[in-house]
N, C-alpha and C. Protein backbone atom coordinates (compact mmCIF):
# COMPACT_ATOMS: atom_id res chain seq x y z
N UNK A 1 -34.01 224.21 178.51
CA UNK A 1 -35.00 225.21 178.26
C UNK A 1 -34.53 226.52 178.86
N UNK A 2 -34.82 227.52 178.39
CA UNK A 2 -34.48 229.16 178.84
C UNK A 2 -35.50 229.65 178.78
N UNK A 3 -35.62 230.97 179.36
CA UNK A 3 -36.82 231.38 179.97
C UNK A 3 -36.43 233.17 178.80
N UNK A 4 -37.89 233.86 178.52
CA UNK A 4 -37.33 235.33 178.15
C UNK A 4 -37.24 235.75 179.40
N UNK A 5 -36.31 237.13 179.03
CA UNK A 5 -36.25 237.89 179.91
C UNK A 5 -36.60 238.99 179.70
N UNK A 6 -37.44 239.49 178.17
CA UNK A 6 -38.12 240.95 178.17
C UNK A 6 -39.41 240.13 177.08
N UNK A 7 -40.03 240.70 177.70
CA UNK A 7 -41.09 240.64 176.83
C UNK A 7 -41.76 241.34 175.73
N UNK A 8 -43.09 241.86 175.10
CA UNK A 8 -43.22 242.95 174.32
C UNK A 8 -44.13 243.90 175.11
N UNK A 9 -44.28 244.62 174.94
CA UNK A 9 -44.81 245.81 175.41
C UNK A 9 -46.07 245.77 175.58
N UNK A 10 -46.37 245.75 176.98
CA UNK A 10 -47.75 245.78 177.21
C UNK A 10 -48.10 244.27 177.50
N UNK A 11 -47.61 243.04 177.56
CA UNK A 11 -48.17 242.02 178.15
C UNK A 11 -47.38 241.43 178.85
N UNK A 12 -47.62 241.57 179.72
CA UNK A 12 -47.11 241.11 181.70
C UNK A 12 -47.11 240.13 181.71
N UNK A 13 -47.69 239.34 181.15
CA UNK A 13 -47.93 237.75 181.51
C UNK A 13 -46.51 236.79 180.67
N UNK A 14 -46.55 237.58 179.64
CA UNK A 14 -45.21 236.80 178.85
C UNK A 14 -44.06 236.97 178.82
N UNK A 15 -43.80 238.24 180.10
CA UNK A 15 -42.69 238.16 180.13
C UNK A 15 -41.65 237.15 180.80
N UNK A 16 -42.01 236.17 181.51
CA UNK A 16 -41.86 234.80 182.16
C UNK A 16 -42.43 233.46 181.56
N UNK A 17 -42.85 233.74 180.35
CA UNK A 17 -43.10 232.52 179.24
C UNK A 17 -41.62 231.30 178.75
N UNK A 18 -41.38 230.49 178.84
CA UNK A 18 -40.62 229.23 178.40
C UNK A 18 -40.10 229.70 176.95
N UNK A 19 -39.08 228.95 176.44
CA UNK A 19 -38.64 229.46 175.42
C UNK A 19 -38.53 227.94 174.86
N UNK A 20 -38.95 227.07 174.14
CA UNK A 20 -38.54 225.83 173.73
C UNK A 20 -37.68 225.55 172.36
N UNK A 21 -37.17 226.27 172.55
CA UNK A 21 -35.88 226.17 171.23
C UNK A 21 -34.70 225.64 172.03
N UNK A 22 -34.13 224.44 171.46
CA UNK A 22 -33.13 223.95 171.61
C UNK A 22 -31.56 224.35 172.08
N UNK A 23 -30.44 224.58 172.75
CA UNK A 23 -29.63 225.33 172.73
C UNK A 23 -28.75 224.07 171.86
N UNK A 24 -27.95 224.52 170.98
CA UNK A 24 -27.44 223.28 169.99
C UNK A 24 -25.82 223.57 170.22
N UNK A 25 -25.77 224.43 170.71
CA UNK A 25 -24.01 225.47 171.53
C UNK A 25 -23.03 223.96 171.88
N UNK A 26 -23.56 223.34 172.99
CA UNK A 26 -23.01 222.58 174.15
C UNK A 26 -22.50 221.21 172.70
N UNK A 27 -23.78 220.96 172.25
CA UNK A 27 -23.68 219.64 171.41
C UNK A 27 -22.19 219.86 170.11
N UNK A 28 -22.19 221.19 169.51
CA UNK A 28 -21.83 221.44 168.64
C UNK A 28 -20.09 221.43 169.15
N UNK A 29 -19.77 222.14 170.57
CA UNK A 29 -18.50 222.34 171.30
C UNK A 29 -18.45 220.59 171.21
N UNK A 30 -19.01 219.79 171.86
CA UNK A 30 -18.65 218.48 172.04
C UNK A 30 -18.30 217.57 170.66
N UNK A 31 -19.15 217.85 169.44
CA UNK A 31 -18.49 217.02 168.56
C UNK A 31 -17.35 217.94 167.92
N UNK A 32 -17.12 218.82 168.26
CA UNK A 32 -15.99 219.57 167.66
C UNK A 32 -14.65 218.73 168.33
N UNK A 33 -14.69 218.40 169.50
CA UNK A 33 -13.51 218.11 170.80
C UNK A 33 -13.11 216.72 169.57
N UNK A 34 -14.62 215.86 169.68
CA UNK A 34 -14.58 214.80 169.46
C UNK A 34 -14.43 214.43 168.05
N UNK A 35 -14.21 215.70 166.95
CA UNK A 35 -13.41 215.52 165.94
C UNK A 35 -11.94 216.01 165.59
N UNK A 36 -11.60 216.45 166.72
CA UNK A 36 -10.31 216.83 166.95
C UNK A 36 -9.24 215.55 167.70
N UNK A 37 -10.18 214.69 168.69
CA UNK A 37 -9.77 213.57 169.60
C UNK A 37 -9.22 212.49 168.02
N UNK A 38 -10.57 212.63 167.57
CA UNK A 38 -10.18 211.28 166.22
C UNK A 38 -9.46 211.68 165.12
N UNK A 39 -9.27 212.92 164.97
CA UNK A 39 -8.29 213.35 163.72
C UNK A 39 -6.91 212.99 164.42
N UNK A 40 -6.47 213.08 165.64
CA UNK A 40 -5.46 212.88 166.05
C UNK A 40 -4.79 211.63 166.25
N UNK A 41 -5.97 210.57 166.90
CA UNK A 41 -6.26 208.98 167.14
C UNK A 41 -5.55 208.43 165.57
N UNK A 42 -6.60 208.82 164.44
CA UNK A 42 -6.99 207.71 163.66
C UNK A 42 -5.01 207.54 163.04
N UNK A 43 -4.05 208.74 163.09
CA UNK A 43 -3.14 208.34 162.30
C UNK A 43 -1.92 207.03 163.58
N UNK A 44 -2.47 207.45 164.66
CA UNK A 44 -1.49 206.58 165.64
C UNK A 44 -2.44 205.02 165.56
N UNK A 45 -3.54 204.93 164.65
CA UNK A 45 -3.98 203.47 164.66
C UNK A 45 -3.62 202.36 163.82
N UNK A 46 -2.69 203.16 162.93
CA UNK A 46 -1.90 202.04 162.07
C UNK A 46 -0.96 201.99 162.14
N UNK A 47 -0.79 200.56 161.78
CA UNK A 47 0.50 199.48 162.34
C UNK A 47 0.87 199.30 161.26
N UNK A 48 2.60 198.99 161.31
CA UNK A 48 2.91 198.55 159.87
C UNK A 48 4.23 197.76 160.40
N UNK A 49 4.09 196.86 159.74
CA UNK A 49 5.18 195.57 160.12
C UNK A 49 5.84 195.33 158.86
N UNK A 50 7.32 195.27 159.13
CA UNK A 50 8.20 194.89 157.82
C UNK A 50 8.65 193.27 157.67
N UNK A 51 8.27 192.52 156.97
CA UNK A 51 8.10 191.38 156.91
C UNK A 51 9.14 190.64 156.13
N UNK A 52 10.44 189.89 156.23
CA UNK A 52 11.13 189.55 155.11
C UNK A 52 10.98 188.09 154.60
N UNK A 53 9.77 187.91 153.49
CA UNK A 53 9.54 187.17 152.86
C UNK A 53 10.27 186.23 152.59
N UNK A 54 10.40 184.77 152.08
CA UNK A 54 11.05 184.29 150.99
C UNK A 54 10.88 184.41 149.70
N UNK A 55 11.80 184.12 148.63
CA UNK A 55 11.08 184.71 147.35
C UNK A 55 10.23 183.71 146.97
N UNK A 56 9.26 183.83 146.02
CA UNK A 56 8.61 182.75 145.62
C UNK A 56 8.98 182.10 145.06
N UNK A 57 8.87 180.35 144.88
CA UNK A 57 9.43 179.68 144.54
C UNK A 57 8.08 178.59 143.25
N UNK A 58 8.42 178.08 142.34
CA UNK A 58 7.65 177.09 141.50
C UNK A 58 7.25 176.00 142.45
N UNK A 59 6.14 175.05 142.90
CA UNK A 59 6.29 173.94 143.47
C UNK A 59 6.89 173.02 142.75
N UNK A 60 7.31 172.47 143.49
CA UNK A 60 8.63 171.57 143.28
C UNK A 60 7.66 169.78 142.52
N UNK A 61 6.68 169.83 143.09
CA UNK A 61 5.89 168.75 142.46
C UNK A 61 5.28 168.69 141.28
N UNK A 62 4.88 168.45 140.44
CA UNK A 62 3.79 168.62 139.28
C UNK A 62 2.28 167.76 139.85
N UNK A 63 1.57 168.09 139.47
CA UNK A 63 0.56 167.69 139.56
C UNK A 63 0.04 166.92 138.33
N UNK A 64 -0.59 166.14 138.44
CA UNK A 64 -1.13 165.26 137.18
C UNK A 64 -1.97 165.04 137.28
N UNK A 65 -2.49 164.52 136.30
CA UNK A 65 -4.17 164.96 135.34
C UNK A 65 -5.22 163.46 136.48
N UNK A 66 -5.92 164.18 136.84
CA UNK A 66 -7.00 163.28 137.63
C UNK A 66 -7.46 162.35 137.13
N UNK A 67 -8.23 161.53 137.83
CA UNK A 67 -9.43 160.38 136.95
C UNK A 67 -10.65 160.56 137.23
N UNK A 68 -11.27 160.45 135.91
CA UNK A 68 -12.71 160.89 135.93
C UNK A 68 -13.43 159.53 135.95
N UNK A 69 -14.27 159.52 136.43
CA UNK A 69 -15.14 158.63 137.09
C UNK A 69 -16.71 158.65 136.29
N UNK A 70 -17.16 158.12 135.65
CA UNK A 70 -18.76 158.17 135.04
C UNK A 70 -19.37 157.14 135.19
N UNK A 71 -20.19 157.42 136.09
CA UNK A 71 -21.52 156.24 136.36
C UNK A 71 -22.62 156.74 135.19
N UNK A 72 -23.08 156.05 134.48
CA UNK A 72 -23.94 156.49 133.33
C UNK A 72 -25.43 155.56 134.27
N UNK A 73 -26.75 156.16 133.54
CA UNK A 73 -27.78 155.42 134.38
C UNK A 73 -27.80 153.81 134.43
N UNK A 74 -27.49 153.13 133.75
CA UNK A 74 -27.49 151.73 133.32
C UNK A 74 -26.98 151.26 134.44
N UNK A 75 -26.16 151.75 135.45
CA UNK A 75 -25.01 151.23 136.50
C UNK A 75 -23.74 150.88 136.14
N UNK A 76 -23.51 151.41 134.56
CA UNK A 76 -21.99 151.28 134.19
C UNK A 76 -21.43 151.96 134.55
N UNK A 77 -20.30 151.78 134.79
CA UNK A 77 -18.63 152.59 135.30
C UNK A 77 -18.08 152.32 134.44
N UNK A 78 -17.31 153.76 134.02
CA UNK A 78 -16.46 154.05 132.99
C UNK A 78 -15.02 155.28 133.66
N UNK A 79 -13.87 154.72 133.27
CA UNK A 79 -12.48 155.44 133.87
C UNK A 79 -12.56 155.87 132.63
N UNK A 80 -12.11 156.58 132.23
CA UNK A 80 -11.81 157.47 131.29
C UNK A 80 -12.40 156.64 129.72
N UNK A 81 -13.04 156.42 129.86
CA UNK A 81 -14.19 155.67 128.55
C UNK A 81 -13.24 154.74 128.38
N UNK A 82 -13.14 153.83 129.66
CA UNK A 82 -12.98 152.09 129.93
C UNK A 82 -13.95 151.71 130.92
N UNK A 83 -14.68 150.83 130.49
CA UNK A 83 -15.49 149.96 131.18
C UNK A 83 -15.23 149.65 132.55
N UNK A 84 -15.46 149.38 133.34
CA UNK A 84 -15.24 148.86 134.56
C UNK A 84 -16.36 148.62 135.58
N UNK A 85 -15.84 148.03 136.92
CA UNK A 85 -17.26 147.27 137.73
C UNK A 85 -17.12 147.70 139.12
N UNK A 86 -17.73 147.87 140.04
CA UNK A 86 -17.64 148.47 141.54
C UNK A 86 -16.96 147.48 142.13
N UNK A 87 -16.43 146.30 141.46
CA UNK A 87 -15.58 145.60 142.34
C UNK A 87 -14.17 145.76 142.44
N UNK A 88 -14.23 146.23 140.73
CA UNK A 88 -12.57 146.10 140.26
C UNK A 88 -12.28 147.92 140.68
N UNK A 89 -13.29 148.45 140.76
CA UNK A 89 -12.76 150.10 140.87
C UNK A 89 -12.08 150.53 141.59
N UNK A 90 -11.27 150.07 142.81
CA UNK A 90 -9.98 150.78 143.50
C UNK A 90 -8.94 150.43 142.14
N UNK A 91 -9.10 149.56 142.14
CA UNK A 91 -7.77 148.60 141.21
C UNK A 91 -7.66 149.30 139.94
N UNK A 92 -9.00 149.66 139.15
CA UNK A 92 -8.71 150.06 138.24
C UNK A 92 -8.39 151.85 137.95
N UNK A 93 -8.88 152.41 139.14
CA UNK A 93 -8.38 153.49 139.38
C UNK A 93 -6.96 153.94 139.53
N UNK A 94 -6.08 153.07 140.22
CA UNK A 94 -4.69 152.96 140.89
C UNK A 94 -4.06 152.82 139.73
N UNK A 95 -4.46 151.93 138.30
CA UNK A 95 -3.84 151.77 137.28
C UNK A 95 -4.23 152.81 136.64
N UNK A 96 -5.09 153.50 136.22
CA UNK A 96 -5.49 155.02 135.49
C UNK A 96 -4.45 155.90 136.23
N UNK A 97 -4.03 155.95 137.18
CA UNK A 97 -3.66 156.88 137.78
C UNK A 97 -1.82 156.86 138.17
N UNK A 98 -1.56 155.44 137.19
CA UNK A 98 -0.17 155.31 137.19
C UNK A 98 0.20 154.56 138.19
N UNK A 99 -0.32 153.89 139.03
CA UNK A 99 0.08 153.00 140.23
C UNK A 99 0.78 154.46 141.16
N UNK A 100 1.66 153.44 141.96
CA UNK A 100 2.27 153.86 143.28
C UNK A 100 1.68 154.46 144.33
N UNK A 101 1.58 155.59 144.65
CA UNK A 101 0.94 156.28 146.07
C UNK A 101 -0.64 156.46 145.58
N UNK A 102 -1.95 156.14 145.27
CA UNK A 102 -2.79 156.49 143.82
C UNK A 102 -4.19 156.72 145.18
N UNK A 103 -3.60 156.93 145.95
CA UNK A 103 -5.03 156.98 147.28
C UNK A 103 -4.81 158.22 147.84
N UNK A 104 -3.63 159.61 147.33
CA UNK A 104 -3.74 160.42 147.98
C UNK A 104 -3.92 161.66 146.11
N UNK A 105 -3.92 160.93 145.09
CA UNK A 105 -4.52 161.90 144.19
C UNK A 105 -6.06 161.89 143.68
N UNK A 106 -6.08 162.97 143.14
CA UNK A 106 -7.48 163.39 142.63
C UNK A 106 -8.36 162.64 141.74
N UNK A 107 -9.66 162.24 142.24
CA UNK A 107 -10.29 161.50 141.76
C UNK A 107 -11.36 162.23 141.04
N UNK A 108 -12.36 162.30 140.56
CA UNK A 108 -13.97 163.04 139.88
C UNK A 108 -14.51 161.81 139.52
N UNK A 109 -16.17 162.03 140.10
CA UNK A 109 -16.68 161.27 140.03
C UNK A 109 -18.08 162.36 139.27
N UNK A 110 -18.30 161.73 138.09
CA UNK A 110 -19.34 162.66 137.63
C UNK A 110 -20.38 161.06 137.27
N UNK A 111 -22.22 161.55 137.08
CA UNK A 111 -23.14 161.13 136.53
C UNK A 111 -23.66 161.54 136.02
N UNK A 112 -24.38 160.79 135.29
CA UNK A 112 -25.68 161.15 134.47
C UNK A 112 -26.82 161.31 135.06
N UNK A 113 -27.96 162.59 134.77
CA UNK A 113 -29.27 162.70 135.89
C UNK A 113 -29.92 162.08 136.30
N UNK A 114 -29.79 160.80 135.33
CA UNK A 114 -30.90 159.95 135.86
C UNK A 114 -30.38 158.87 136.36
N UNK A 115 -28.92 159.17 137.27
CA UNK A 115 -28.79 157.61 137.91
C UNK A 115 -29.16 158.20 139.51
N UNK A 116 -29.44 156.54 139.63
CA UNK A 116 -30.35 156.96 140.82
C UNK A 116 -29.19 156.86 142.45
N UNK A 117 -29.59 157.58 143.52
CA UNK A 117 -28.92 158.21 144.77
C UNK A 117 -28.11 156.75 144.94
N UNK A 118 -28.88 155.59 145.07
CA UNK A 118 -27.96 154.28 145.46
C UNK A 118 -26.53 153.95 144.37
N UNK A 119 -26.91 154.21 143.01
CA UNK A 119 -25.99 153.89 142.57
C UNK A 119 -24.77 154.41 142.49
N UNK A 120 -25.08 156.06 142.47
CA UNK A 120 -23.72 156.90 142.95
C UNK A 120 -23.18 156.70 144.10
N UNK A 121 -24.02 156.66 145.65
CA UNK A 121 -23.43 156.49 146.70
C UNK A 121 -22.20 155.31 147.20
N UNK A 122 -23.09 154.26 145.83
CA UNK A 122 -22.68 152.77 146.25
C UNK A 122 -20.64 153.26 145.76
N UNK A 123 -20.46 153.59 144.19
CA UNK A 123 -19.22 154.38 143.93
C UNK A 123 -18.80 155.49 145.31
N UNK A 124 -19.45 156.05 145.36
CA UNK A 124 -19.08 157.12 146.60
C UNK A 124 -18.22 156.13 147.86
N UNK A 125 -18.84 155.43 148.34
CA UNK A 125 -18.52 154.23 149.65
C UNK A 125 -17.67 153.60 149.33
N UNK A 126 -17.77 152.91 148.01
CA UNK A 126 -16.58 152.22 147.25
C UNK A 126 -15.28 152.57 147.34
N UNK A 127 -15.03 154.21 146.99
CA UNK A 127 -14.03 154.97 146.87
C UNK A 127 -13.39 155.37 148.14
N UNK A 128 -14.41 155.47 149.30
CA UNK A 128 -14.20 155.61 150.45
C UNK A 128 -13.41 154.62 151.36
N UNK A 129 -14.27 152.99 151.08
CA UNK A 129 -13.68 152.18 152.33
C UNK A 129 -12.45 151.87 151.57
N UNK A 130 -11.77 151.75 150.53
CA UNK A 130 -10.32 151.79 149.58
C UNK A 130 -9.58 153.09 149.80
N UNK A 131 -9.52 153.93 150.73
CA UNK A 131 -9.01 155.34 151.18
C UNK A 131 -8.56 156.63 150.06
N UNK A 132 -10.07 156.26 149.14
CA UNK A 132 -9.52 157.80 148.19
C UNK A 132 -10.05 158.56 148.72
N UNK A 133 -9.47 160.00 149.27
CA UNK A 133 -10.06 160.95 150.11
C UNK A 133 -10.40 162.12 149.41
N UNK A 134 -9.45 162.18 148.31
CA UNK A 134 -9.57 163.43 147.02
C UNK A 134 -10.47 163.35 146.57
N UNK A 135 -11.52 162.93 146.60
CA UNK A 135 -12.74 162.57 145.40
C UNK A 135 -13.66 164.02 145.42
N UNK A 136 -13.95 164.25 144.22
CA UNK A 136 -14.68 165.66 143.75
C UNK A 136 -15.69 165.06 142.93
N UNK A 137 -16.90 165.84 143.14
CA UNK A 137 -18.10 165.83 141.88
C UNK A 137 -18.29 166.73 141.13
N UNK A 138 -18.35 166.12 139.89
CA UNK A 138 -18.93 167.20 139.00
C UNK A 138 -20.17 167.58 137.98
N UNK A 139 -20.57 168.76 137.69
CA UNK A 139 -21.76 168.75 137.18
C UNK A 139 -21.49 169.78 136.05
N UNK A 140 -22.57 168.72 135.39
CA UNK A 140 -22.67 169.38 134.05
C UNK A 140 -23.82 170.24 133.89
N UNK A 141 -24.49 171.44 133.69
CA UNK A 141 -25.72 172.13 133.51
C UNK A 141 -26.51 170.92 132.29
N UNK A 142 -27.77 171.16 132.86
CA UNK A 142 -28.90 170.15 131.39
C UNK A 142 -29.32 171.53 130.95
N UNK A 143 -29.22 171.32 129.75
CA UNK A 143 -29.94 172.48 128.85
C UNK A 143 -31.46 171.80 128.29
């Protein structure tokens, strides 16, 4: 706050009246500093690292076509529209899937809406305690 120091003519009393206008001087010097501090900062804040890649290469594996899995509501299991039973389903998976290593590729297990939580899970557990770990669900939108 600042005080006047002349008043108007003829009233004594105001010439020692408060002045409540802001001085905005001090604020204005300070963000000036403090856009001069960061114009200077911001270009010493990036880093740049030269990195020598390898080139990219094709994977060397192929990947092959998954097995789809359909529990329809009835409690049928079907591998790729072949029949099958929650007993024979490691087995018959391993053969869909070409034998050999057949517990570390991709499995899908899709249903129909109206099969009920036990019967998918029971496939779900199935697939599990036989060590397929890849297993994916999928869904179809109902129109």
């Amino acid at each position: 706050m600042g005080t006047r120091l002349s008043g108007a003519a003829g009233h004594a009393a105001d010439a020692t009246g408060h002045n409540a206008e802001i001085n905005v001087t001090p604020f204005v010097d300070i963000m000036l500093v403090l856009l001069i501090i960061f114009m200077v900062a911001a270009p010493m804040a990036t880093v740049s690292l030269k990195l020598d890649l390898p080139p990219p290469e094709a994977p060397k594996t192929v990947q092959k076509e998954p097995v789809y899995i359909t529990i329809q509501r009835s409690g049928s299991l079907f591998i790729a529209e072949r029949p099958t039973s929650l007993a024979a389903l490691p087995a018959d998976v391993c053969a869909a899937l070409g034998g050999g290593d057949c517990r570390d590729r991709h499995v899908f297990v899709r249903a129909e809406p109206d099969v009920s939580y036990e019967q998918f899970m029971s496939v779900m557990n199935g697939l599990n305690a036989n060590g397929f770990t890849q297993v994916g669900l999928l869904n179809e939108d109902i129109e």
